[in-house]
C-alpha atoms as a PDB file:
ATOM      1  CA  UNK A   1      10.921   4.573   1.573  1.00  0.00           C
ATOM      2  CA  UNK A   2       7.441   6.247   1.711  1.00  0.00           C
ATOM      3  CA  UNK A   3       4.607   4.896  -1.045  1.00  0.00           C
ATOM      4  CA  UNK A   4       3.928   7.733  -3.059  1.00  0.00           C
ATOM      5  CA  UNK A   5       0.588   8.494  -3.871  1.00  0.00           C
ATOM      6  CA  UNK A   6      -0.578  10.939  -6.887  1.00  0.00           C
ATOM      7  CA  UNK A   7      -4.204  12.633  -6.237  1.00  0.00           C
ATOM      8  CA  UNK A   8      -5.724  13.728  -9.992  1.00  0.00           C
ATOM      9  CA  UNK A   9      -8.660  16.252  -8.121  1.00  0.00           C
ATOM     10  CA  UNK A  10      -9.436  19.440  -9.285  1.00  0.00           C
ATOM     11  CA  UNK A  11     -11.853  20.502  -6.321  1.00  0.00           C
ATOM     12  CA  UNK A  12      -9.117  21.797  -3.810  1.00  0.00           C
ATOM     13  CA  UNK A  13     -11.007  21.401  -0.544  1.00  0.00           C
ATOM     14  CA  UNK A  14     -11.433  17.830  -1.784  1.00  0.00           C
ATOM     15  CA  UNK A  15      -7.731  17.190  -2.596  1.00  0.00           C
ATOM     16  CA  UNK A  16      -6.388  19.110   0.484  1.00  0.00           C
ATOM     17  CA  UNK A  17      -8.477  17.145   2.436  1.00  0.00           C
ATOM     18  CA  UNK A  18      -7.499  13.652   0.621  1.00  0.00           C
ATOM     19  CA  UNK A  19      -3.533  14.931   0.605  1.00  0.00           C
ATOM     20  CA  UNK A  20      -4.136  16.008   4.244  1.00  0.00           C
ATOM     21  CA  UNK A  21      -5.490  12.258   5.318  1.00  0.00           C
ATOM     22  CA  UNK A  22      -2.779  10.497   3.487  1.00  0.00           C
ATOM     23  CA  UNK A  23      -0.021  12.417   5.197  1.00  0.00           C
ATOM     24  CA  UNK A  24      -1.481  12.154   8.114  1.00  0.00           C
ATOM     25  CA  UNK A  25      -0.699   7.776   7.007  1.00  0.00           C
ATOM     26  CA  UNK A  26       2.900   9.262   6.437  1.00  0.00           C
ATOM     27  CA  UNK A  27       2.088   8.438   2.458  1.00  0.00           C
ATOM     28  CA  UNK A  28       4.181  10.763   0.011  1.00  0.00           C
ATOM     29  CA  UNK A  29       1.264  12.601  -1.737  1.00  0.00           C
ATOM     30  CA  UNK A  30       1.976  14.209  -5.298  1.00  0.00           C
ATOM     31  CA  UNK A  31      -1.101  16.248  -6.293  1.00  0.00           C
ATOM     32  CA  UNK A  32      -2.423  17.209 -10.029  1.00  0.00           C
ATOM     33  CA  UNK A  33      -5.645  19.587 -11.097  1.00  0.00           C
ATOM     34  CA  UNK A  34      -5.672  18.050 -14.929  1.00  0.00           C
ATOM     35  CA  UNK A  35      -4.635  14.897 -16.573  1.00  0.00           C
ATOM     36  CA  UNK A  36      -1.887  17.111 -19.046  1.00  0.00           C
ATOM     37  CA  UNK A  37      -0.414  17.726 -15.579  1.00  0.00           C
ATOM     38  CA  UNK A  38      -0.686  14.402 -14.153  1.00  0.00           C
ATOM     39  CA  UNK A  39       1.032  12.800 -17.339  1.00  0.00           C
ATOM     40  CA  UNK A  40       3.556  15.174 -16.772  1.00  0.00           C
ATOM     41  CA  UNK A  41       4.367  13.868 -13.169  1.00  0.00           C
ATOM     42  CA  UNK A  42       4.065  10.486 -13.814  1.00  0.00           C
ATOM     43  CA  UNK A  43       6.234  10.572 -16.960  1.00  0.00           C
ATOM     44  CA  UNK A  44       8.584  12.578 -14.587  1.00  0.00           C
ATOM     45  CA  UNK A  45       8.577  10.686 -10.866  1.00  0.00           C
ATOM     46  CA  UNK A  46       7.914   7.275  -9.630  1.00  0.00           C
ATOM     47  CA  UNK A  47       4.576   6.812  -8.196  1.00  0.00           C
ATOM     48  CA  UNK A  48       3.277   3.778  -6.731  1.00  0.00           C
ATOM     49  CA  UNK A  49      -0.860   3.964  -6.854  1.00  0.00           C
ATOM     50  CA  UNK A  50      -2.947   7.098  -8.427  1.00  0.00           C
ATOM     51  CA  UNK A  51      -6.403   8.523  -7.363  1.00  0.00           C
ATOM     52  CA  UNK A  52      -8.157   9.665 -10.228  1.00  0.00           C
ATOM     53  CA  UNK A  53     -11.281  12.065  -9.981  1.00  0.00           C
ATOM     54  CA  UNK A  54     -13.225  11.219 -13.032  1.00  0.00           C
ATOM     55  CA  UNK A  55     -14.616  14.627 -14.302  1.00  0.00           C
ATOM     56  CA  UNK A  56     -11.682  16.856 -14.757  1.00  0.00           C
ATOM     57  CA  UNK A  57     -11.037  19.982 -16.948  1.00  0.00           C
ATOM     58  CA  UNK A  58     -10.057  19.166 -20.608  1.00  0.00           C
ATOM     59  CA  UNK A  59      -9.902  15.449 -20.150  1.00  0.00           C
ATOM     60  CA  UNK A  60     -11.597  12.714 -18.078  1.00  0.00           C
ATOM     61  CA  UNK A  61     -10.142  10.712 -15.486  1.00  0.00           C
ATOM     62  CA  UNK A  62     -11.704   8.038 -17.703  1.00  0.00           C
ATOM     63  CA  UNK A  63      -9.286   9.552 -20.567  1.00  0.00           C
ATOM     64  CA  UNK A  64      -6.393   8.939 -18.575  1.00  0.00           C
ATOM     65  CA  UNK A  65      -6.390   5.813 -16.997  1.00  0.00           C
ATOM     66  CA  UNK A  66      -7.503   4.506 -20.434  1.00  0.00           C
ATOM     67  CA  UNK A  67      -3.871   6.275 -21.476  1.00  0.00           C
ATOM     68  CA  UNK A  68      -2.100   4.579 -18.710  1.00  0.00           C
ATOM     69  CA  UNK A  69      -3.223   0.988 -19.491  1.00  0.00           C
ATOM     70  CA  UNK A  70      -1.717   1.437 -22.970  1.00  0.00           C
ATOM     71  CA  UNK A  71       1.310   2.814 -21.540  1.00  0.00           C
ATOM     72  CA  UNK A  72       3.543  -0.584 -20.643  1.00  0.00           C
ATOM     73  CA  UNK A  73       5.069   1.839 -17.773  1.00  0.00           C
ATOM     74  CA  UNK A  74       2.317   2.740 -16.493  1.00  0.00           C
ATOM     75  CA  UNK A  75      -0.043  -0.372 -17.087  1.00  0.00           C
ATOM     76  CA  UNK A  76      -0.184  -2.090 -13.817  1.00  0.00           C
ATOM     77  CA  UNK A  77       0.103   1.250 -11.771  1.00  0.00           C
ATOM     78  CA  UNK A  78      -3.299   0.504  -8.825  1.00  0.00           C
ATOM     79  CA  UNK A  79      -5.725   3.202  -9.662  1.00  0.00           C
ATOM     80  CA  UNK A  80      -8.798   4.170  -7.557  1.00  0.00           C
ATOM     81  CA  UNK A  81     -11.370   6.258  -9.420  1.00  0.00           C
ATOM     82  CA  UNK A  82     -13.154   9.102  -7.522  1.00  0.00           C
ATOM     83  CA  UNK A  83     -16.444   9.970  -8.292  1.00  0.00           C
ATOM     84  CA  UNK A  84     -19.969  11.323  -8.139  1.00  0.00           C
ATOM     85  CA  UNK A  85     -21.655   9.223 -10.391  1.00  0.00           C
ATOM     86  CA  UNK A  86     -23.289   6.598  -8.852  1.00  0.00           C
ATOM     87  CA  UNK A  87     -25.397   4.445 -11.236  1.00  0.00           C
ATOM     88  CA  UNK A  88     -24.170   1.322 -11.939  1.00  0.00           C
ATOM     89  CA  UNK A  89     -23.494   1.506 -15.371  1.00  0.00           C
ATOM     90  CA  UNK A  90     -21.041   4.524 -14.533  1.00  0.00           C
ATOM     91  CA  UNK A  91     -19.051   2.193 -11.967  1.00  0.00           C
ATOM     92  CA  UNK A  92     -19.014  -0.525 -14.869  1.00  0.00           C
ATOM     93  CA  UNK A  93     -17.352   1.934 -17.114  1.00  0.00           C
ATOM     94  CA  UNK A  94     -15.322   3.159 -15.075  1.00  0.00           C
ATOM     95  CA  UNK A  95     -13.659  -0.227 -13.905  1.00  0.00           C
ATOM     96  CA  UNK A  96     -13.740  -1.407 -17.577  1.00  0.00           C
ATOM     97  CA  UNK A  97     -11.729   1.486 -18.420  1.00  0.00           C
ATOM     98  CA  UNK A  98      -8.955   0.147 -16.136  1.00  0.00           C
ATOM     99  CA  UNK A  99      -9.695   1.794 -12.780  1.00  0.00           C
ATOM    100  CA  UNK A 100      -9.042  -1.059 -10.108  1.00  0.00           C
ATOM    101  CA  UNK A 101     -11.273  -0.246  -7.580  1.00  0.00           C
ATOM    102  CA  UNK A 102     -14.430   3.153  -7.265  1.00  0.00           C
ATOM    103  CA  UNK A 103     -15.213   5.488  -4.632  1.00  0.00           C
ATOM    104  CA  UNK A 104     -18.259   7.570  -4.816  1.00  0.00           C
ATOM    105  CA  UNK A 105     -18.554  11.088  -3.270  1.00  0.00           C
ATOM    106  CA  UNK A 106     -19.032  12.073  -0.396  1.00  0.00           C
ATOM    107  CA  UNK A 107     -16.728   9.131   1.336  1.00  0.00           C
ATOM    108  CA  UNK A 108     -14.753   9.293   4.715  1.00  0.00           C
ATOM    109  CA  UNK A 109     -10.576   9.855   4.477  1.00  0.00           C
ATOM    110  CA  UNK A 110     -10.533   6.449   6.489  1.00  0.00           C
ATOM    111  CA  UNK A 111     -12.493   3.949   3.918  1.00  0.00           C
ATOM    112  CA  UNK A 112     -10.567   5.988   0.841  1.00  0.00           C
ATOM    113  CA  UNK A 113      -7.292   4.584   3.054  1.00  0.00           C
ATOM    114  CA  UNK A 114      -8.502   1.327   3.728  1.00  0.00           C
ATOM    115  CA  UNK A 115      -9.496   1.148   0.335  1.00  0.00           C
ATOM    116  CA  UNK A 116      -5.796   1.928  -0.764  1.00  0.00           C
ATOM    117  CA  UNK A 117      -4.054  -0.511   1.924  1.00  0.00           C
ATOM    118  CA  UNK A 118      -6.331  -3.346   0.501  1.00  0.00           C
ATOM    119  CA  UNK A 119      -5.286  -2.300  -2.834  1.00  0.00           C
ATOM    120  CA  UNK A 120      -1.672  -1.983  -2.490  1.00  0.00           C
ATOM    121  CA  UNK A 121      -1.487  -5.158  -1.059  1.00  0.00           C
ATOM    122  CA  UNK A 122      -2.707  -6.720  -3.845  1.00  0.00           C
ATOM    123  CA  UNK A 123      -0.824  -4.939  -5.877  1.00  0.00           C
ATOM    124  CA  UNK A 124       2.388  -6.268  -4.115  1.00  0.00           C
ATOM    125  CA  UNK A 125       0.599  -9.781  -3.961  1.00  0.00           C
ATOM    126  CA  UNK A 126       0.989 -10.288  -7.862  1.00  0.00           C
ATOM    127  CA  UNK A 127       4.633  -8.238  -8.151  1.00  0.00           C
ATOM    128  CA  UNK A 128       5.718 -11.307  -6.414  1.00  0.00           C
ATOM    129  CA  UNK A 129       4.760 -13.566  -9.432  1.00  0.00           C
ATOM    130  CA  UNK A 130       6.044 -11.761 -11.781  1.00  0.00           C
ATOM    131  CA  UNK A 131       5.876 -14.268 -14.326  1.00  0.00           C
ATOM    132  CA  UNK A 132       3.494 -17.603 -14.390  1.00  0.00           C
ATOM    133  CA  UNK A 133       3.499 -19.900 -16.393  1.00  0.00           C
ATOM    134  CA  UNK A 134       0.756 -23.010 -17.242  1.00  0.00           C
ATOM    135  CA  UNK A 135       1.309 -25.109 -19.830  1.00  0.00           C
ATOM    136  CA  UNK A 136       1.802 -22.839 -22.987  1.00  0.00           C
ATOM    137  CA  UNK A 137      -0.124 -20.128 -20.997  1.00  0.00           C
ATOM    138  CA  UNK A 138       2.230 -17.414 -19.939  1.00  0.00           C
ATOM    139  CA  UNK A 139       1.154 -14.358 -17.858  1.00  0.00           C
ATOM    140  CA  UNK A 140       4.106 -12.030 -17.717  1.00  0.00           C
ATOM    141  CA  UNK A 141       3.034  -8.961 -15.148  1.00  0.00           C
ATOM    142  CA  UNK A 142       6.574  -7.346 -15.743  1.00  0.00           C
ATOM    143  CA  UNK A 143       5.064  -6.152 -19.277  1.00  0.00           C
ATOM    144  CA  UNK A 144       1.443  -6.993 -18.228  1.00  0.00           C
ATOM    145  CA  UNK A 145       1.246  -9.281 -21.314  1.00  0.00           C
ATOM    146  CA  UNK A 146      -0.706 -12.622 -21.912  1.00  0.00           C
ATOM    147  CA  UNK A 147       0.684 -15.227 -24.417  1.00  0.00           C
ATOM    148  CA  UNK A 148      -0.415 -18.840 -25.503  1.00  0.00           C
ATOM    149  CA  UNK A 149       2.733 -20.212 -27.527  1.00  0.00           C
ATOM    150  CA  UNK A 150       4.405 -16.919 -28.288  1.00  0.00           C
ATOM    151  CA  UNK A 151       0.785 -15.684 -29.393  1.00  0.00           C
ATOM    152  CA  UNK A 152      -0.445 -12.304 -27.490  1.00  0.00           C
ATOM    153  CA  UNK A 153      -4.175 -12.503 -26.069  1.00  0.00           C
ATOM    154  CA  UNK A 154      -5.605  -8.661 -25.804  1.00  0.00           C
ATOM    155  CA  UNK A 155      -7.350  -8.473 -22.132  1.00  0.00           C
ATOM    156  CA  UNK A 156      -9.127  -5.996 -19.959  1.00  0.00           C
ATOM    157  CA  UNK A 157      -7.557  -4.768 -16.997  1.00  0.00           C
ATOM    158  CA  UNK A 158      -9.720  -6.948 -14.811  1.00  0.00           C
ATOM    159  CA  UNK A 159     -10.008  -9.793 -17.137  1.00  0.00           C
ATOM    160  CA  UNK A 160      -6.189  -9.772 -16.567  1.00  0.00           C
ATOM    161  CA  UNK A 161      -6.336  -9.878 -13.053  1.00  0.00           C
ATOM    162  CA  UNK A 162      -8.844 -12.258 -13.184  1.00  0.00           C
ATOM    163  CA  UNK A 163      -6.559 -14.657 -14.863  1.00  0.00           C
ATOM    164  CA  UNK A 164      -3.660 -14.011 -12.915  1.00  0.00           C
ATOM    165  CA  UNK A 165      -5.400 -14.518  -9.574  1.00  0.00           C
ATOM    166  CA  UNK A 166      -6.332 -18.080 -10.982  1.00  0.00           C
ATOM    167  CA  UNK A 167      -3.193 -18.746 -12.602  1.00  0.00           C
ATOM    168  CA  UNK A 168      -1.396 -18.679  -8.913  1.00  0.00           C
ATOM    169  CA  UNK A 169      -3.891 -21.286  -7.891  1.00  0.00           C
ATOM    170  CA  UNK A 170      -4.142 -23.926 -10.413  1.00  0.00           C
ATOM    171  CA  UNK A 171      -7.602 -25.870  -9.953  1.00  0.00           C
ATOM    172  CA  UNK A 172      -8.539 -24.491  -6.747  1.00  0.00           C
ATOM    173  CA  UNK A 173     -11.915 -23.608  -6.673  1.00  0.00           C
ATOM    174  CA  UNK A 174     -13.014 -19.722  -6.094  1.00  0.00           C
ATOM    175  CA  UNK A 175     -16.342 -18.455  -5.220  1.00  0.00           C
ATOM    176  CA  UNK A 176     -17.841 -15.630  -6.722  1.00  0.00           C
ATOM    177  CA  UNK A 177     -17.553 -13.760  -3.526  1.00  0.00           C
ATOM    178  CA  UNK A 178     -13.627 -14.780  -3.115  1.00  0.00           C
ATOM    179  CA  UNK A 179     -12.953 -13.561  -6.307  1.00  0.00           C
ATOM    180  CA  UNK A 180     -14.369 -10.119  -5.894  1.00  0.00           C
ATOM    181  CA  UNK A 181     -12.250  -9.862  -2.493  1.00  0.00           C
ATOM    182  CA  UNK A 182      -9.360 -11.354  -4.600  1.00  0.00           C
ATOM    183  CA  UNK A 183      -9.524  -8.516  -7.842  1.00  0.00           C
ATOM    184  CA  UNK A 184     -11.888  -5.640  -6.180  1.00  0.00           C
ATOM    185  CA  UNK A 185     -11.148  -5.490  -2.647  1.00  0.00           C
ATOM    186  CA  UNK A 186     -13.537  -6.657   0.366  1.00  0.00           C
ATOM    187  CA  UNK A 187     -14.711  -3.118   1.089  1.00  0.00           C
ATOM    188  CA  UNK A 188     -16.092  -3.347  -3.160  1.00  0.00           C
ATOM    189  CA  UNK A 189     -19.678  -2.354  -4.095  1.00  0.00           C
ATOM    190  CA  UNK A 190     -19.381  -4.575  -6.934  1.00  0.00           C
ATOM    191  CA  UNK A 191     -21.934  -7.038  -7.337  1.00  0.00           C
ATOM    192  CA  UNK A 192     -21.114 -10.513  -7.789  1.00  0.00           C
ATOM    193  CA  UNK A 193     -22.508 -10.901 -10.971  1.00  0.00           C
ATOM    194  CA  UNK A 194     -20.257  -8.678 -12.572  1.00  0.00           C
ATOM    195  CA  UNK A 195     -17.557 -11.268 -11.792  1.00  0.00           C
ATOM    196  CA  UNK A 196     -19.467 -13.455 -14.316  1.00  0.00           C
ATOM    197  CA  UNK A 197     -19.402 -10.556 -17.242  1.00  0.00           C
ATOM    198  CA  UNK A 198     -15.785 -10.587 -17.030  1.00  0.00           C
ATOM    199  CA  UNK A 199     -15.143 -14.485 -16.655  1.00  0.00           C
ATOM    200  CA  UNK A 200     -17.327 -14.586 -19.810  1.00  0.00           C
ATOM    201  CA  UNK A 201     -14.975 -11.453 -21.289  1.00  0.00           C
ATOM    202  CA  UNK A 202     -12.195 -13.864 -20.395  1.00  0.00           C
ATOM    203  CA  UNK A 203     -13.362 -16.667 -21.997  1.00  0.00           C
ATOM    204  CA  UNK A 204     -13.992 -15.346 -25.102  1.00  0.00           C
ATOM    205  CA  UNK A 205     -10.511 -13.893 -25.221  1.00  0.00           C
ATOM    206  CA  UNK A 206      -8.816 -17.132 -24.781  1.00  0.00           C
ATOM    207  CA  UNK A 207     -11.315 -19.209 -27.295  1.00  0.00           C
ATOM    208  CA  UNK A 208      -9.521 -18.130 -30.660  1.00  0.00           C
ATOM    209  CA  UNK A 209      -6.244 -20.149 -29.057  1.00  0.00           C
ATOM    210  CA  UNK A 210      -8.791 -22.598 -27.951  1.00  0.00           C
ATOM    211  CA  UNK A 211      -8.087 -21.919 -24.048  1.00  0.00           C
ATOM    212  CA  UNK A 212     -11.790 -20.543 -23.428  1.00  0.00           C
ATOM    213  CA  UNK A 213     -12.074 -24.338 -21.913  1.00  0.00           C
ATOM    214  CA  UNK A 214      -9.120 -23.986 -18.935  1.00  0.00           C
ATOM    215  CA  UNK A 215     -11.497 -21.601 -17.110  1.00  0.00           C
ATOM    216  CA  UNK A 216     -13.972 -24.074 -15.490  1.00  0.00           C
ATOM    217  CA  UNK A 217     -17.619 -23.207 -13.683  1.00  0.00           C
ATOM    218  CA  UNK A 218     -17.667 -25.348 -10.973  1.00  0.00           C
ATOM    219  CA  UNK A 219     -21.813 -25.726 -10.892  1.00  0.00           C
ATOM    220  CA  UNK A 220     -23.225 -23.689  -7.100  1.00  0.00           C
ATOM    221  CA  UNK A 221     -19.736 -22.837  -6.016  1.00  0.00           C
ATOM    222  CA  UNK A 222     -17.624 -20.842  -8.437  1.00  0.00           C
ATOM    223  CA  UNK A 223     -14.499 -20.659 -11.249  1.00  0.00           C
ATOM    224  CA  UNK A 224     -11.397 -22.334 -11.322  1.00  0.00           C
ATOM    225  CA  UNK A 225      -8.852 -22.619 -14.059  1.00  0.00           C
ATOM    226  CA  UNK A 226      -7.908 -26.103 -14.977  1.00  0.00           C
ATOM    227  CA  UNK A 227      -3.949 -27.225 -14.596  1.00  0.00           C
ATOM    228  CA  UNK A 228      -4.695 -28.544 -18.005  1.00  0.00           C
ATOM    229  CA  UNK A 229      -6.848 -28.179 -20.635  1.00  0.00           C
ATOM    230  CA  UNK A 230     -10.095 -31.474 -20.709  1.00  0.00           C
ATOM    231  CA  UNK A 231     -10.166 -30.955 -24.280  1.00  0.00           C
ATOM    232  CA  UNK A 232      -6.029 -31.613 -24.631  1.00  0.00           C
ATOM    233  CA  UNK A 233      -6.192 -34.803 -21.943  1.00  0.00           C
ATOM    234  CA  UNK A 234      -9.208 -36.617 -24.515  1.00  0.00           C
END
């Protein structure tokens, strides 16, 4: 079965020319000029990652993947925003917003594809875990929900995947650099500092069920998430 791809563009030389590349990869491409008419589609058909221009008549690409995080359908669906803006306070928002990964215009068809291999297979990486489990920690990616003893923790697209990519590891020990191959993709522009914001982000989501402590810095080398919690062994 081909992946289908959904292209939210409304410059048409710009989404002929994406559609026209990912045929060319024998990817099904489904294409949309507004975000009323890509709701619409992906109400309607089963798509498996979305490209996602950010300024768009009506409503932002920023608008809609912001909708699609809420929607539990739609809330693990691997997004790539497309974009002009450069600074780095645009790519920030834009990945906070839910986007998984950020391509700036102009780019080449072949990075935008690479970019969307890498991401797909990380995508498929985590469907294969669909739920993980440590101690009363539970990270379910079938409803893209995180619990600590039947209590739901609100996270941020990334600071989910951040967790689930340690979750599958218990106490190995990730650099800064592995993680932002791990959540981002190696062809990301993301510094590595960001990976710190949104450990921090992470952190202070699991403190108020007194998990902030099972993410550990190991001191020159990186993060890890403890099999157990040093405050619960004492």
């Amino acid at each position: 079965m081909q992946t289908s791809i959904l292209i939210v563009e409304d410059e048409p030389g710009i989404r002929d020319m994406i559609r026209f590349a990912l045929e060319q990869k024998q990817f099904h491409v489904v294409t949309a000029d507004s975000v009323s008419t890509a709701s619409d589609i992906l109400r309607d058909a089963s798509i498996d990652a979305a490209l996602i221009d950010w300024m768009l008549p009506g409503a932002s690409g920023i608008h809609l993947i912001k909708q699609l995080r809420k929607n539990e359908s739609t809330a693990q669906l691997p997004i790539i925003m497309i974009t002009a803006k450069t600074d780095e306070a645009d790519i920030s928002q834009g990945l906070d917003a839910g986007a998984d990964d950020y391509i700036t215009k102009p780019f080449s068809p072949k990075e935008l594809i690479s970019r969307l291999n890498a991401l797909l297979r990380r995508s498929n990486q985590f469907k294969t875990n669909d739920i993980k489990r440590l101690g009363d920690l539970v990270v379910d990616n079938i409803k893209h929900r995180v619990s600590v003893a039947e209590t739901t923790i609100e996270l941020g697209q990334i600071e989910f995947k951040l967790l689930n990519f340690l979750i599958q590891r218990p106490e190995q020990v990730f650099s800064r650099s592995q993680l932002l191959d791990g959540i981002w993709g190696h062809d990301s522009d993301i510094e590595e500092r960001t990976v710190d914001v949104h450990i921090l982000r992470l952190r202070k989501a699991l403190k108020p069920v007194q998990h902030d402590s099972i993410i550990e810095t190991v001191r020159g080398v990186g993060y890890r998430i403890l099999s157990i919690r040093r405050d619960a062994a004492k």
